[in-house]
Protein backbone atom coordinates (compact mmCIF):
# COMPACT_ATOMS: atom_id res chain seq x y z
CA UNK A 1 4.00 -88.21 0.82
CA UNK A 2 2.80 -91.34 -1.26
CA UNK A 3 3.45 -89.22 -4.26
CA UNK A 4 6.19 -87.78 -3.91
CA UNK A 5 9.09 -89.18 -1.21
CA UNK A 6 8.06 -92.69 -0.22
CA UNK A 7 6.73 -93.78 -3.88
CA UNK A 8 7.71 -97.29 -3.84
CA UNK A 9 6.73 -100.21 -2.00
CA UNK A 10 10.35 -100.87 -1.09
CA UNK A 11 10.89 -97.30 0.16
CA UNK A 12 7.43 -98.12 2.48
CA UNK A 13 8.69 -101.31 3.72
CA UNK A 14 11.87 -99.56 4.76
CA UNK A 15 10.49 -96.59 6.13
CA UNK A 16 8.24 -98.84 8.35
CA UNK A 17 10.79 -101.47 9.51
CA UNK A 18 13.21 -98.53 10.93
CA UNK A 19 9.63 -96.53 12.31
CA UNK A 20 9.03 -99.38 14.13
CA UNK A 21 11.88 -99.44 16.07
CA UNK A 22 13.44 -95.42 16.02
CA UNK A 23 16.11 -96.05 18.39
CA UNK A 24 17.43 -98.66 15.88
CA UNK A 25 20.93 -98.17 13.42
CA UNK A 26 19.76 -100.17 10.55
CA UNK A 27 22.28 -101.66 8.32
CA UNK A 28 21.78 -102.66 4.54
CA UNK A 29 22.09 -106.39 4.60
CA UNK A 30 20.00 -106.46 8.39
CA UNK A 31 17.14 -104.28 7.00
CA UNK A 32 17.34 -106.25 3.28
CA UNK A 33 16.81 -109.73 5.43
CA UNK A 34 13.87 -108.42 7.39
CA UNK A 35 12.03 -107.32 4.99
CA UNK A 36 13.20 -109.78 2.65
CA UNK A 37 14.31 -107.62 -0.85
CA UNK A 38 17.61 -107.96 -2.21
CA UNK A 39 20.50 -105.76 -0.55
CA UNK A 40 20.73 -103.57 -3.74
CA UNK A 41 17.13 -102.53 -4.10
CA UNK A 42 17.53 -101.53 -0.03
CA UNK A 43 20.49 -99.82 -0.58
CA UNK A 44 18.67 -98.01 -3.37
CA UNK A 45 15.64 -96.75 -1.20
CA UNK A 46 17.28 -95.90 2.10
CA UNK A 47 19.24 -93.63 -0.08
CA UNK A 48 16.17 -92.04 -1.88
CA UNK A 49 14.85 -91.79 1.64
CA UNK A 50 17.85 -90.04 3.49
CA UNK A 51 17.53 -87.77 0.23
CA UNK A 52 13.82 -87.31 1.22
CA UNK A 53 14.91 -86.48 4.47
CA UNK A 54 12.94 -89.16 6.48
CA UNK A 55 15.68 -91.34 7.55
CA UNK A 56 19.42 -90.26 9.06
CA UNK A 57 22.25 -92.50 7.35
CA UNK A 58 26.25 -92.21 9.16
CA UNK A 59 29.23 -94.60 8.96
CA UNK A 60 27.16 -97.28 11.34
CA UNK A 61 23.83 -97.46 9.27
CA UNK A 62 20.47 -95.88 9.36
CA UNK A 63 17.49 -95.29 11.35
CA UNK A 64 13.99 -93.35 11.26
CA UNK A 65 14.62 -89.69 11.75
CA UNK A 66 12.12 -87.21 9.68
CA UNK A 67 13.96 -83.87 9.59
CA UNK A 68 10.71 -81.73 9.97
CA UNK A 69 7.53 -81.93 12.55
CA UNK A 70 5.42 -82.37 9.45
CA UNK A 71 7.68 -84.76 7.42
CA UNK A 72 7.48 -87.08 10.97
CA UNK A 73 3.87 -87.25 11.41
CA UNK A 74 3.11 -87.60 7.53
CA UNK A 75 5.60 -90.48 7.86
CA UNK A 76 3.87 -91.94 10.82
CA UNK A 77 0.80 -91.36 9.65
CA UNK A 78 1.98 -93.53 6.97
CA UNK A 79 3.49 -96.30 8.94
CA UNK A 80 0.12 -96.57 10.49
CA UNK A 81 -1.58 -96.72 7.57
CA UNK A 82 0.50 -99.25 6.41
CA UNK A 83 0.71 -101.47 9.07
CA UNK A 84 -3.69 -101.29 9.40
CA UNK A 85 -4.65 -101.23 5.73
CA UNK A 86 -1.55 -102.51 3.86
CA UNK A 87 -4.17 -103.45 0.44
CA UNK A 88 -5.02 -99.68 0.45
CA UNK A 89 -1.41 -98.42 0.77
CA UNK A 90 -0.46 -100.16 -2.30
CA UNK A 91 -3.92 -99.72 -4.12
CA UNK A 92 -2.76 -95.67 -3.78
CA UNK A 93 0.66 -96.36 -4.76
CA UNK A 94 -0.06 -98.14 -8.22
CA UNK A 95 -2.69 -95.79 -8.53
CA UNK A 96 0.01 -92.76 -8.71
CA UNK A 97 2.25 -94.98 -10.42
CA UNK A 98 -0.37 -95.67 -13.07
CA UNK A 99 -0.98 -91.69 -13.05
CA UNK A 100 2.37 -90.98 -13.74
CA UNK A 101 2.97 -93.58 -16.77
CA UNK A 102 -0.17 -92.05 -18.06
CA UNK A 103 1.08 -88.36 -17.66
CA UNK A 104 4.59 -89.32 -19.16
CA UNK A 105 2.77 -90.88 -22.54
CA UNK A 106 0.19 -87.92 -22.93
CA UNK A 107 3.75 -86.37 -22.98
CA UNK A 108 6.06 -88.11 -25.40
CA UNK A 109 2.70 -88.39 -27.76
CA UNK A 110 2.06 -85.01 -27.69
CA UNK A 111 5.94 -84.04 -27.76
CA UNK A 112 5.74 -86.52 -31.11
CA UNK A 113 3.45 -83.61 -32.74
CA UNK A 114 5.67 -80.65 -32.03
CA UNK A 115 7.07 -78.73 -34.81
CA UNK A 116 11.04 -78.18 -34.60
CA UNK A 117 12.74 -75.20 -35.69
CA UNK A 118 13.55 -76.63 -39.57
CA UNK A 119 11.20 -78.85 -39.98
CA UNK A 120 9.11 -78.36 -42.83
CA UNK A 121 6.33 -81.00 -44.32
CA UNK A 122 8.99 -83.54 -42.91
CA UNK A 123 12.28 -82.71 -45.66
CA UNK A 124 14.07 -81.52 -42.23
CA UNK A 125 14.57 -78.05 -43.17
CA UNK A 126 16.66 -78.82 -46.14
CA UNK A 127 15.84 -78.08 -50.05
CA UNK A 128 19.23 -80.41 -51.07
């Protein structure tokens, strides 16, 4: 889940504050107080998360509401986490962070090397 739907610590800290109390509409602005981020970056993640499908966003707000059995106890399991060991958490999340930067500049680097349809020695295909 760390990897894929909740990969930012703002997305975590959201996910946990509306876990911790389900029952709970969330709004931007009440949610970006609590857990003390600016309203934007909030706004940003509750979206990514109602795209993930682990919170439920209407007119009022939001609020914790994993669409699947397994999305809800992967997100609890989480929140737990979280709330226990809050050092590892993070120390997984950079970690995947760190694998991804490294993944995107193998990448580019090796995308750098790649022959395109008329180039030739570098002249670009053209004997002008």
């Amino acid at each position: 889940m760390l990897a894929s739907a909740v990969d930012s610590f703002e997305k975590v800290e959201v996910l946990v504050l509306a876990w911790r109390q389900p029952d709970m509409v969330w709004t931007v602005p009440l949610a970006a107080e609590r857990v003390r981020l600016p309203a934007d970056v909030v706004r940003v993640a509750v979206e990514e998360l109602v795209a993930g499908r682990l919170l439920v966003a209407d007119a009022t707000g939001y609020r914790f509401a994993p669409v699947t059995e397994d999305d809800r106890a992967a997100a609890v399991r989480l929140c737990e986490l979280y709330e226990t060991d809050r050092i590892l958490v993070l120390n997984v999340m950079t970690t995947l962070a760190m694998d991804r930067i490294r993944s995107s500049v193998a990448r580019t680097f090796a995308d750098a090397f790649r022959l395109r349809r008329g180039d030739r020695g570098g002249k670009g295909g053209s004997d002008a």
